[in-house]
C-alpha atoms as a PDB file:
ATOM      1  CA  UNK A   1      49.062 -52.701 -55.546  1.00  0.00           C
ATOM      2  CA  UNK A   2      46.225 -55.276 -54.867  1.00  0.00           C
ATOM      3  CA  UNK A   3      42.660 -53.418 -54.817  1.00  0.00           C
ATOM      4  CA  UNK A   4      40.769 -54.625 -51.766  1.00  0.00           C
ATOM      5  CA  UNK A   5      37.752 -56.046 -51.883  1.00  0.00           C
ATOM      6  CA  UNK A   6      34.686 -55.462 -49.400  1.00  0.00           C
ATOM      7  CA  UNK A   7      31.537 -57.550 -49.131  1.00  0.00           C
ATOM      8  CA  UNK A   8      28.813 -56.343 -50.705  1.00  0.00           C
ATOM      9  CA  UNK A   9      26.586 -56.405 -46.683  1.00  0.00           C
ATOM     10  CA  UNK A  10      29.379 -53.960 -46.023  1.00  0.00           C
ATOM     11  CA  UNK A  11      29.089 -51.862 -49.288  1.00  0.00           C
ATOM     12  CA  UNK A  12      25.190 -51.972 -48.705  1.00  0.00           C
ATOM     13  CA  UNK A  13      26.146 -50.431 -45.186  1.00  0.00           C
ATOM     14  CA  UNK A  14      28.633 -47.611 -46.765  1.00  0.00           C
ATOM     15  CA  UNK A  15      26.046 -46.528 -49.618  1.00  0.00           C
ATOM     16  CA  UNK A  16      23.542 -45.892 -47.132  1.00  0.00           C
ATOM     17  CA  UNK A  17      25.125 -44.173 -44.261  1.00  0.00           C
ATOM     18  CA  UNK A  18      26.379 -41.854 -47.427  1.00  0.00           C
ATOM     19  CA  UNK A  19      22.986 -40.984 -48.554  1.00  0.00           C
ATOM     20  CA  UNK A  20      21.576 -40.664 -44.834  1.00  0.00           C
ATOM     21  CA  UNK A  21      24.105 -38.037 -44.832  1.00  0.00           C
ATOM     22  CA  UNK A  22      23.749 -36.503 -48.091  1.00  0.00           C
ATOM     23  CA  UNK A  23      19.962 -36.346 -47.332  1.00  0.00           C
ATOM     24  CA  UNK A  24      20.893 -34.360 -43.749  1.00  0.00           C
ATOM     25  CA  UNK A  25      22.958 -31.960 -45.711  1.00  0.00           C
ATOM     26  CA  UNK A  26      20.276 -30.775 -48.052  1.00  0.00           C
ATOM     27  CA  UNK A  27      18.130 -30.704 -44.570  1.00  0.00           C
ATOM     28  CA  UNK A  28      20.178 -27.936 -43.395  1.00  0.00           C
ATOM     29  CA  UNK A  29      19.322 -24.528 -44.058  1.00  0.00           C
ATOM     30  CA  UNK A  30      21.851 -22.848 -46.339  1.00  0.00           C
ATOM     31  CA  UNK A  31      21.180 -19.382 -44.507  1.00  0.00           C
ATOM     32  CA  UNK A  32      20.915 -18.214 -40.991  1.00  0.00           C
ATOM     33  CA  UNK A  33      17.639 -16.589 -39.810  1.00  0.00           C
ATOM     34  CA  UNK A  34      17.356 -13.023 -40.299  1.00  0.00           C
ATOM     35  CA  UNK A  35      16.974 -11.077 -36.864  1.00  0.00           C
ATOM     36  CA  UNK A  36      15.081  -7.826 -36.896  1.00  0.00           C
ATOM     37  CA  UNK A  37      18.022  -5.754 -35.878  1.00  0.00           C
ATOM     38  CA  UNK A  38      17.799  -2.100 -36.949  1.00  0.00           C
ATOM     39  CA  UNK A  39      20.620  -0.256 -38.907  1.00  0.00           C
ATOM     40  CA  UNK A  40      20.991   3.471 -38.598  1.00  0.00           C
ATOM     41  CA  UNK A  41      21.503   6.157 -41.390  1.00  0.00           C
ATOM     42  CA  UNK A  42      21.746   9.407 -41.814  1.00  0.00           C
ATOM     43  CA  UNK A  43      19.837  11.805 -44.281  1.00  0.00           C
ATOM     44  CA  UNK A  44      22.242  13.427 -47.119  1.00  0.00           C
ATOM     45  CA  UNK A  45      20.486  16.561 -46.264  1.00  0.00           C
ATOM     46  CA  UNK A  46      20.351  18.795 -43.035  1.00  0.00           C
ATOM     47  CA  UNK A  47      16.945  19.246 -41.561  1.00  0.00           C
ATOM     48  CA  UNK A  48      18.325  22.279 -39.514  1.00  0.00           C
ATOM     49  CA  UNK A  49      21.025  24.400 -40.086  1.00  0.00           C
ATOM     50  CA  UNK A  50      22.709  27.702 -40.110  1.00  0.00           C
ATOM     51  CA  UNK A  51      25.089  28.515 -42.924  1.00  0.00           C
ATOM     52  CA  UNK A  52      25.589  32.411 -41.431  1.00  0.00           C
ATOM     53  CA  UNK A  53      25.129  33.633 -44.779  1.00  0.00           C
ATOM     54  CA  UNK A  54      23.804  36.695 -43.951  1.00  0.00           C
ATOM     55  CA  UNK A  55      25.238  40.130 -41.578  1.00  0.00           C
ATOM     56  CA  UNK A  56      24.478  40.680 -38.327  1.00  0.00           C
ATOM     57  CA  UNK A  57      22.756  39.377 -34.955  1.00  0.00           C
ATOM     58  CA  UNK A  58      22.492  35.717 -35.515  1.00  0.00           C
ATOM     59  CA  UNK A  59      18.666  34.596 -36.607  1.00  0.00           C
ATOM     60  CA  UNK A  60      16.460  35.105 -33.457  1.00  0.00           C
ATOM     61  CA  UNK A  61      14.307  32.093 -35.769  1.00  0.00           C
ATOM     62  CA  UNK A  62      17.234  30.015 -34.135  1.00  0.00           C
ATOM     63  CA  UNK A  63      19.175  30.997 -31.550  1.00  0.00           C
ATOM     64  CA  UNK A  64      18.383  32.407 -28.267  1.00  0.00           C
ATOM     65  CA  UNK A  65      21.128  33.328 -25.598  1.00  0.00           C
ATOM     66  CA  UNK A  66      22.106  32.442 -22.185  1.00  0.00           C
ATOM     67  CA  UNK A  67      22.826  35.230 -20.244  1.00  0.00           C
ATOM     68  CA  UNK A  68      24.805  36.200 -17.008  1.00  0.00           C
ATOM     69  CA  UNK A  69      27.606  35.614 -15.059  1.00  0.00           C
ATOM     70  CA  UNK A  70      27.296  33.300 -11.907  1.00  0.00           C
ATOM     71  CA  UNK A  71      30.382  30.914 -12.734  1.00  0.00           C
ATOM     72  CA  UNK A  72      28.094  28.386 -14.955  1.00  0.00           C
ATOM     73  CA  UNK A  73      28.380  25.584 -12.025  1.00  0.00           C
ATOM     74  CA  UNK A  74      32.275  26.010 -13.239  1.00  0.00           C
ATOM     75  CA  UNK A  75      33.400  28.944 -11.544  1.00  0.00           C
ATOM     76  CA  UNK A  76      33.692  30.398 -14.909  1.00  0.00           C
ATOM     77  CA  UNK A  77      35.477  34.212 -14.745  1.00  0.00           C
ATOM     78  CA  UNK A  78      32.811  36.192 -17.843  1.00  0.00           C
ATOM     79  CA  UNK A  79      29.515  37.154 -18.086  1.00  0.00           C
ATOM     80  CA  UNK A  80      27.343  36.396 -21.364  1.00  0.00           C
ATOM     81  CA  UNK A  81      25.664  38.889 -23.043  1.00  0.00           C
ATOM     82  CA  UNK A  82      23.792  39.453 -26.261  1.00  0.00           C
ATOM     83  CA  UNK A  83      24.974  42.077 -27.581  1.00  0.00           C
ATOM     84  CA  UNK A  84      26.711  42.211 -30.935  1.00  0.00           C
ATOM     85  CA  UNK A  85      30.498  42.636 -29.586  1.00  0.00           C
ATOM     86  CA  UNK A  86      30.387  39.107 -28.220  1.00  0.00           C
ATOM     87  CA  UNK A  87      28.321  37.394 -31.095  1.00  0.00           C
ATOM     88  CA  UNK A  88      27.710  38.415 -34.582  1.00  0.00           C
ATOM     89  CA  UNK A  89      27.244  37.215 -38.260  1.00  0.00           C
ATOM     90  CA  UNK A  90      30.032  38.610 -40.405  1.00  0.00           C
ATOM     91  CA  UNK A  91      31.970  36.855 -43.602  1.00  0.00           C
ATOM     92  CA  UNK A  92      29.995  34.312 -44.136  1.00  0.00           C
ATOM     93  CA  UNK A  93      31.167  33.211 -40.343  1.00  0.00           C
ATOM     94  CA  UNK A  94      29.656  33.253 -36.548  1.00  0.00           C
ATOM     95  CA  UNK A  95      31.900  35.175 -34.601  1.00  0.00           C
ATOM     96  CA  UNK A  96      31.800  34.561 -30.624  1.00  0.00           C
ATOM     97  CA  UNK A  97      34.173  36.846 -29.190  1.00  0.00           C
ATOM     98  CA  UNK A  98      35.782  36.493 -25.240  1.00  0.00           C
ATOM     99  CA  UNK A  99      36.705  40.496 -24.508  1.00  0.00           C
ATOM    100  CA  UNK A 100      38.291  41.637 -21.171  1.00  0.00           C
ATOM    101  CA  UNK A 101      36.471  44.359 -20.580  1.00  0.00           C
ATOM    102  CA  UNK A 102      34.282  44.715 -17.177  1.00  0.00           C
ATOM    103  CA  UNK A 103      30.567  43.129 -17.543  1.00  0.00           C
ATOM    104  CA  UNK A 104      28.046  43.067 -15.080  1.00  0.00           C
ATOM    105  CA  UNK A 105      29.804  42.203 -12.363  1.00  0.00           C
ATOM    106  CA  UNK A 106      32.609  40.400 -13.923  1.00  0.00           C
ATOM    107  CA  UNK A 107      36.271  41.564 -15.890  1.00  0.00           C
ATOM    108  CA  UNK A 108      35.322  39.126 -18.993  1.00  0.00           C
ATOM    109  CA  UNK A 109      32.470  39.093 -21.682  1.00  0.00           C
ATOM    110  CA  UNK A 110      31.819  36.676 -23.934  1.00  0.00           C
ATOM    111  CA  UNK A 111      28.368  35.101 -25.651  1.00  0.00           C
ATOM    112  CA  UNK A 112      26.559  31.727 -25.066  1.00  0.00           C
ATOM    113  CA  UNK A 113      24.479  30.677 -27.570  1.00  0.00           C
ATOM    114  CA  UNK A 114      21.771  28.035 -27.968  1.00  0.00           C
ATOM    115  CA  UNK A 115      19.295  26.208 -29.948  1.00  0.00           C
ATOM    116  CA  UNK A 116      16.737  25.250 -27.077  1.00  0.00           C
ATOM    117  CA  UNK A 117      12.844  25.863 -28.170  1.00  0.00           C
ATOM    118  CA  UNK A 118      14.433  26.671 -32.030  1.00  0.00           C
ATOM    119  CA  UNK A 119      16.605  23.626 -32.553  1.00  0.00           C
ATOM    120  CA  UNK A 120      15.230  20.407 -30.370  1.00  0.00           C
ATOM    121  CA  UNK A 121      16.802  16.958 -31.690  1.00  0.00           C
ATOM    122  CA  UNK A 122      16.162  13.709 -30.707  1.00  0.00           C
ATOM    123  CA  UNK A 123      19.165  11.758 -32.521  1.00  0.00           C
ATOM    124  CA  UNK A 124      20.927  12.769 -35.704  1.00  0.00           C
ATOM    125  CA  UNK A 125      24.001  14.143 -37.227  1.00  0.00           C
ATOM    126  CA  UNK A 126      25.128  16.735 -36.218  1.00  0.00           C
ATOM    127  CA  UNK A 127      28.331  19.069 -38.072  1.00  0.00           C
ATOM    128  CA  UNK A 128      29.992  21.957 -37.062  1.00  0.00           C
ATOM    129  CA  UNK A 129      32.869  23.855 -38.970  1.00  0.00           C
ATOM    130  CA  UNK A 130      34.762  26.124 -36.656  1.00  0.00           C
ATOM    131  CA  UNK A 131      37.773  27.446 -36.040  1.00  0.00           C
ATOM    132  CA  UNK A 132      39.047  27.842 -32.019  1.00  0.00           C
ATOM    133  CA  UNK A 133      40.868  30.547 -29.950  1.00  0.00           C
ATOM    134  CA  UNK A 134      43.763  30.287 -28.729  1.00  0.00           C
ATOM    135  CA  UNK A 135      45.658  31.534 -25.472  1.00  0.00           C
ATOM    136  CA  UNK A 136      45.950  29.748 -21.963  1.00  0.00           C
ATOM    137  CA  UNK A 137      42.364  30.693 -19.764  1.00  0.00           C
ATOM    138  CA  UNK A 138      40.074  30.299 -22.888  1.00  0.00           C
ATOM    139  CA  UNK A 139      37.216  27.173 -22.947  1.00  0.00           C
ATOM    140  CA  UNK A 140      35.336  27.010 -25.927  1.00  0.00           C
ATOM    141  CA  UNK A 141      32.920  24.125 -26.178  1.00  0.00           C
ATOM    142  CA  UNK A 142      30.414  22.896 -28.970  1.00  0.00           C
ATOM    143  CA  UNK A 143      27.909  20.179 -27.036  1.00  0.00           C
ATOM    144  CA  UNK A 144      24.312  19.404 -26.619  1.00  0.00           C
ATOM    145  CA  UNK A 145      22.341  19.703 -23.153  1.00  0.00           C
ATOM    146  CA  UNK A 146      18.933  18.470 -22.445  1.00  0.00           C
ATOM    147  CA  UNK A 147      15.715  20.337 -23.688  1.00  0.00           C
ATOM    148  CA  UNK A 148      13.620  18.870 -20.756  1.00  0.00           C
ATOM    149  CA  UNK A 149      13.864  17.864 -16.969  1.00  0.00           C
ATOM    150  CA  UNK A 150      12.625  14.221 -18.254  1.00  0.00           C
ATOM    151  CA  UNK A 151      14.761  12.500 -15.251  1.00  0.00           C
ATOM    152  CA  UNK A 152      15.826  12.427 -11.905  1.00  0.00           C
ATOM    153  CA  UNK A 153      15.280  15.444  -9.193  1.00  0.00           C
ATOM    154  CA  UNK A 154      17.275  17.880 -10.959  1.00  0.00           C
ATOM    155  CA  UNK A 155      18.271  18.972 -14.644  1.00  0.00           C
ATOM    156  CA  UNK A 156      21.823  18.499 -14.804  1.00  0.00           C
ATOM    157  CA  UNK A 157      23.794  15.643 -14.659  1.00  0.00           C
ATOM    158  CA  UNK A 158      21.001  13.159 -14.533  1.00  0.00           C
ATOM    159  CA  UNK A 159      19.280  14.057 -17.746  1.00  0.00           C
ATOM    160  CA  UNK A 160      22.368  14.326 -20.279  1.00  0.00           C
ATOM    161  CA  UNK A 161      25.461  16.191 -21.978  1.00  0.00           C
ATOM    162  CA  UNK A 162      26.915  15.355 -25.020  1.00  0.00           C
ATOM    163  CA  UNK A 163      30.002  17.219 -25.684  1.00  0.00           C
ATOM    164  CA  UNK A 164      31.044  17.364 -29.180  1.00  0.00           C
ATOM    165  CA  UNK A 165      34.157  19.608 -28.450  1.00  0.00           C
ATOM    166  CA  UNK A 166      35.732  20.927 -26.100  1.00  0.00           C
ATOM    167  CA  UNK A 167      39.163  22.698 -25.783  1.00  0.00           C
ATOM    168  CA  UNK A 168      40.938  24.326 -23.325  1.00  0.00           C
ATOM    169  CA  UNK A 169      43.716  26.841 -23.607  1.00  0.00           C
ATOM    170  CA  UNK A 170      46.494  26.135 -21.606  1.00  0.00           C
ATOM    171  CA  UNK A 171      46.554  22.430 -23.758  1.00  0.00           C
ATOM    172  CA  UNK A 172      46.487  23.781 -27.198  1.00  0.00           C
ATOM    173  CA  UNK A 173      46.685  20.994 -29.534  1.00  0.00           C
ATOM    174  CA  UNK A 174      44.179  18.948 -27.070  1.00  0.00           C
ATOM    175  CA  UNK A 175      40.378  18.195 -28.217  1.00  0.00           C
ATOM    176  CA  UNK A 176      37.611  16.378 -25.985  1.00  0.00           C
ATOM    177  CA  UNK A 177      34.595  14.897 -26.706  1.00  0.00           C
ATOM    178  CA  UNK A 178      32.999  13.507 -23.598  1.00  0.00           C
ATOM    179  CA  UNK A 179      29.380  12.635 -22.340  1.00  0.00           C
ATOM    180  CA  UNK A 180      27.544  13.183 -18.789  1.00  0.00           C
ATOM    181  CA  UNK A 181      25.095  11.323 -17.275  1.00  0.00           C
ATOM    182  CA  UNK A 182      24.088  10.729 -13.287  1.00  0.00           C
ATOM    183  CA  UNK A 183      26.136   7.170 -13.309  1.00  0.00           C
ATOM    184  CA  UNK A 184      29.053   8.712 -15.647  1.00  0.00           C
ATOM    185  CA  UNK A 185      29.902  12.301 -15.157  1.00  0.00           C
ATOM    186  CA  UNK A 186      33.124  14.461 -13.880  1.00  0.00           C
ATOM    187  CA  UNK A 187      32.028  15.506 -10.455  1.00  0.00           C
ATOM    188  CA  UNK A 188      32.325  11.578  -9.329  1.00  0.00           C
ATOM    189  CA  UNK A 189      35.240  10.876 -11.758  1.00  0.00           C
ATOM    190  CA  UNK A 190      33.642   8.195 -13.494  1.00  0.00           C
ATOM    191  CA  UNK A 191      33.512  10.683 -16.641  1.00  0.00           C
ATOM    192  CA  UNK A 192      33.527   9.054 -20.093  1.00  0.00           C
ATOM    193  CA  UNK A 193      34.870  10.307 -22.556  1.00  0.00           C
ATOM    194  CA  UNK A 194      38.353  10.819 -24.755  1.00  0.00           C
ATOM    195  CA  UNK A 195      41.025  12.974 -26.112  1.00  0.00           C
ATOM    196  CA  UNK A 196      42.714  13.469 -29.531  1.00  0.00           C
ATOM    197  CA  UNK A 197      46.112  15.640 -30.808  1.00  0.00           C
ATOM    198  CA  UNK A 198      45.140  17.539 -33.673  1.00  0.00           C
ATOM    199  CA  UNK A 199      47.946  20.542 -34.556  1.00  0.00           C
ATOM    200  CA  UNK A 200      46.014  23.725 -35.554  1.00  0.00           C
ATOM    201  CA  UNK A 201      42.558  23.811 -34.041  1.00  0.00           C
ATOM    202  CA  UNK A 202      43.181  27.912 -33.679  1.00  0.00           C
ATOM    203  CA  UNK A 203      44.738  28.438 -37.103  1.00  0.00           C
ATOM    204  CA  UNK A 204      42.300  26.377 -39.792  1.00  0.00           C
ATOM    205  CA  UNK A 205      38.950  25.563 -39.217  1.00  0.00           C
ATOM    206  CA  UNK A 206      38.071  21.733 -38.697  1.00  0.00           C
ATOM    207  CA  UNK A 207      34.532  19.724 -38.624  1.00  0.00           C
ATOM    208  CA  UNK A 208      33.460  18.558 -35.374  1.00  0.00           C
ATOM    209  CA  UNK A 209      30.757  16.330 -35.393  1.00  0.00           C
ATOM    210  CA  UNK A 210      28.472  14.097 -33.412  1.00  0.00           C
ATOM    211  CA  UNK A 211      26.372  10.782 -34.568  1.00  0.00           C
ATOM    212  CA  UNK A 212      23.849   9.812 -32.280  1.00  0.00           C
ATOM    213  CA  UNK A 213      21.314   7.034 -32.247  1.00  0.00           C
ATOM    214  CA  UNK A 214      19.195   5.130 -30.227  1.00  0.00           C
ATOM    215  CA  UNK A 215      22.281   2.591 -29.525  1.00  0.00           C
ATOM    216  CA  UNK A 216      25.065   4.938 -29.097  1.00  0.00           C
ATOM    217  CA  UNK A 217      26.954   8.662 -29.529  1.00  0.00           C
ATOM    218  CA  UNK A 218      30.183   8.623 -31.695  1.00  0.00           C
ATOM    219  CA  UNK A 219      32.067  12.065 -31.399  1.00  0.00           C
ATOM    220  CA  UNK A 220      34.330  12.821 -34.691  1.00  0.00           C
ATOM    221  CA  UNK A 221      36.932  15.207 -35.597  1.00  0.00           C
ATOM    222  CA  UNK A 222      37.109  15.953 -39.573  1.00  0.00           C
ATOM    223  CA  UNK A 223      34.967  12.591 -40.222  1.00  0.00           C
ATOM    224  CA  UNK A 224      37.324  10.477 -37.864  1.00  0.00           C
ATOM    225  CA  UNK A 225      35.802   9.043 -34.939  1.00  0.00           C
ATOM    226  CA  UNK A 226      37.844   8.765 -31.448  1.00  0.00           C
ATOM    227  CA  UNK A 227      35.231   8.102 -28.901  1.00  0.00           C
ATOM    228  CA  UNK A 228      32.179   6.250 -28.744  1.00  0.00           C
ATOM    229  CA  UNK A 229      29.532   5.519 -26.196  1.00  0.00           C
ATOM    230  CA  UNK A 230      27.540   2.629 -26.519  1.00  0.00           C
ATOM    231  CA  UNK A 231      24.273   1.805 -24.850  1.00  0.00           C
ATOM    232  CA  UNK A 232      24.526  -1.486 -22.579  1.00  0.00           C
ATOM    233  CA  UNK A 233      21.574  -3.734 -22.038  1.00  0.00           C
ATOM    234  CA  UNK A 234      21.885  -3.310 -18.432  1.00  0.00           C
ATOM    235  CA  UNK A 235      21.812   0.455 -18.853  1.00  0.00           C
ATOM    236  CA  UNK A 236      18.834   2.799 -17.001  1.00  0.00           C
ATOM    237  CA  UNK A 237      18.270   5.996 -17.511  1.00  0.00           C
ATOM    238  CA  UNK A 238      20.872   6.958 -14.714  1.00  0.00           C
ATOM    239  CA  UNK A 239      23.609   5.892 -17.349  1.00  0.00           C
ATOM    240  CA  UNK A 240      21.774   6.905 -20.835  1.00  0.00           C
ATOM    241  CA  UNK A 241      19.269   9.431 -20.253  1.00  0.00           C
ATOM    242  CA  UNK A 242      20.020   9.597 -24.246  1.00  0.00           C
ATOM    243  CA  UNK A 243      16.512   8.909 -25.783  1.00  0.00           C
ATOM    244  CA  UNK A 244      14.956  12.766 -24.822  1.00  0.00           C
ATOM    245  CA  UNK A 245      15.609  15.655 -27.083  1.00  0.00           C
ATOM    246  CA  UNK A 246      18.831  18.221 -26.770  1.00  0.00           C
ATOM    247  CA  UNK A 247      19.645  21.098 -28.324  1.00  0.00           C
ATOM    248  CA  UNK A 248      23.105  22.657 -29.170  1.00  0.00           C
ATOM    249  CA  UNK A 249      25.217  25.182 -27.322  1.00  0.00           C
ATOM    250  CA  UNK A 250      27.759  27.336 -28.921  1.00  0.00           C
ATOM    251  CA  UNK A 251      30.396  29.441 -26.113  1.00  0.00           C
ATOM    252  CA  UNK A 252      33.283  30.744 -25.246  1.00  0.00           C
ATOM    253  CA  UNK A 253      34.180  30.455 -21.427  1.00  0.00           C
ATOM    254  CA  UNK A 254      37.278  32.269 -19.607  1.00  0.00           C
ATOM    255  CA  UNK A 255      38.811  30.798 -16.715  1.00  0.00           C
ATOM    256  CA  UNK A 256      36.700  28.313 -14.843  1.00  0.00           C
ATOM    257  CA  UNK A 257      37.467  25.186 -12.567  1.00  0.00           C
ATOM    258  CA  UNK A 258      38.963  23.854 -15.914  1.00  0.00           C
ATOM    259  CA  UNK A 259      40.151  26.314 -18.344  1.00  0.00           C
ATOM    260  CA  UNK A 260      41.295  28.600 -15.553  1.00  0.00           C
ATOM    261  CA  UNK A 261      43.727  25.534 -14.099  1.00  0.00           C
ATOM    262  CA  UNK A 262      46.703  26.913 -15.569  1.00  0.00           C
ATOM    263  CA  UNK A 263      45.497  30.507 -14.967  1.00  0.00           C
ATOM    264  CA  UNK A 264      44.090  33.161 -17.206  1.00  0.00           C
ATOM    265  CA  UNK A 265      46.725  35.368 -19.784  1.00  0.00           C
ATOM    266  CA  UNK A 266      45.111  38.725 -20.014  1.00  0.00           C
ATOM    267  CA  UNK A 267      47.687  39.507 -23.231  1.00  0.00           C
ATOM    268  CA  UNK A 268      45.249  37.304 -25.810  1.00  0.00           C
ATOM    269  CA  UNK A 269      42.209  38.842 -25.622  1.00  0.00           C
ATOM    270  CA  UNK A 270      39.840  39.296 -27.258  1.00  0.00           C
ATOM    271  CA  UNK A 271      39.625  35.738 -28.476  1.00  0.00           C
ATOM    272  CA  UNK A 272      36.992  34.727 -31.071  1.00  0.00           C
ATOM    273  CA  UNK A 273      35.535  31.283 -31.857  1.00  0.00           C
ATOM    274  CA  UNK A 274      34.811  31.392 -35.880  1.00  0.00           C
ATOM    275  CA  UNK A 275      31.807  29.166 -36.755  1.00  0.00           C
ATOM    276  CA  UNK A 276      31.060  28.666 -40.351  1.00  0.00           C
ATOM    277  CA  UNK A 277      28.151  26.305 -40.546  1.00  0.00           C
ATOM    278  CA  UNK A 278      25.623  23.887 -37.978  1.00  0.00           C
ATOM    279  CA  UNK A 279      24.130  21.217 -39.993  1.00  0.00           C
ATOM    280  CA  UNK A 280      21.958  18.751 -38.179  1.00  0.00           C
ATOM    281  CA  UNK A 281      21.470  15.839 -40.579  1.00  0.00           C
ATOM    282  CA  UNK A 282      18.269  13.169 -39.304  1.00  0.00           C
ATOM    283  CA  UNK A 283      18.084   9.808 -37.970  1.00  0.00           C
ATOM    284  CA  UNK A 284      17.138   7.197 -40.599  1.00  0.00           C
ATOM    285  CA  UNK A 285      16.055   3.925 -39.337  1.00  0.00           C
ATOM    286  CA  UNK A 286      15.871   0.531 -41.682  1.00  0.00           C
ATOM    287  CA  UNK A 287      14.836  -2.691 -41.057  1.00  0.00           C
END
């Protein structure tokens, strides 16, 4: 095969058009701009926590109860109490305990604790090792509420709920992990939130946990994540209401507009909620 052979005004042309570009190449910058984007973290060590270590009432340092029996907004069927039948510190485990037994002015005790003015939090990890009862008209929940009227004309739903679990009865295997706001919240059916099967919430004890920053809540089961929330740019404080402090809430609830849907069996009781740690791990921002 013949080579071909190009005039040298056209090899003039070639050379330079490849060096104009080879020159525009090394312009270029070989990276793209950093953005100032933070990442999240966690600390490897809880800032609060409660390993029930001890015998007893739990520590008045850091929990405080809610007390009575007015249906919770819920039409819930007991009435909290603090005495040590319904809550105590035994085996190295918190022990909330649902009794049928009359109380006040209701046929069911059980115990609510919470955190507020002991345990405030404002982001962070947050674990809980616990082991559910079982029996169709129970309700136990783990979840956060709001520490302060910050928003809105009234507390609840327009300043926050972050439900780490919830569980009802009558759907055994069944765990939720929802959040509430004034936009998003049950009462309007514009809830959001999501479910998971996980066989043997009432027979082992599992880790139900929360991780919340400033640009969204993740709700986990045993370090797996099944719902997340994330902050939109278009969001107000009607939809995240998420950047004010919350503290936790521990309970067992009987009956109620949704544990009571498939009625309540009187044969379980008394039904105990086993708790064997709260660890509330902090918020580390980077750059």
């Amino acid at each position: 095969m013949k080579a071909r052979v190009y005039p040298i005004s056209n090899f003039l042309l070639l050379s330079g058009i490849g060096l104009f570009a080879a020159l525009s190449s090394c312009a270029q910058p070989s990276e793209k701009p950093r953005t100032n984007t933070p990442t999240y973290e966690f600390a490897p060590t809880p800032s609060w926590q409660d390993e029930f270590n001890y015998t007893g009432k739990p520590d008045a340092a850091k929990w405080s109860y809610d007390l009575g029996g007015d249906g919770w907004g819920n039409n819930e069927l007991e009435n909290y109490t603090d005495k040590i039948e319904n809550s105590k510190v035994e085996n190295g485990n918190l022990v909330i305990t649902a009794i049928k037994e009359p109380s006040g002015k209701r046929e069911y005790s059980s115990a609510r604790l919470v955190s507020k003015g002991k345990g405030d939090f404002l982001y962070g990890k947050f674990e809980i090792r616990a082991k559910l009862p079982k029996g169709i008209g129970t309700w136990p929940a783990i979840w956060m509420l709001f520490s302060h009227n910050s928003y809105g004309n009234k507390g609840w739903p327009d300043n926050g709920e972050i439900d780490i679990m919830e569980h009802v009865g009558f759907d055994q295997d069944r765990l939720h992990g929802n959040i509430h706001t004034k936009a998003f919240n049950h009462a309007i059916k514009t809830n959001k939130g999501n479910n998971i099967i996980v066989n043997g919430l009432s027979d082992d004890f599992h880790v139900y946990s929360c991780e919340w920053t400033p640009e969204a809540i993740t709700i986990l089961v045993d370090g797996k994540p099944y719902f997340t929330f994330k902050k939109e740019a278009s969001y107000q404080w009607q939809e995240w209401p998420f950047d004010k402090p919350q503290h936790l809430i521990l309970n067992v609830a009987v009956g109620g507009n949704w544990g009571g849907q498939k009625g309540v069996d009187n044969s379980i009781f008394p039904q105990k909620m086993e708790i064997d740690y709260v660890r509330v791990y902090p918020l580390i921002t980077k750059k």
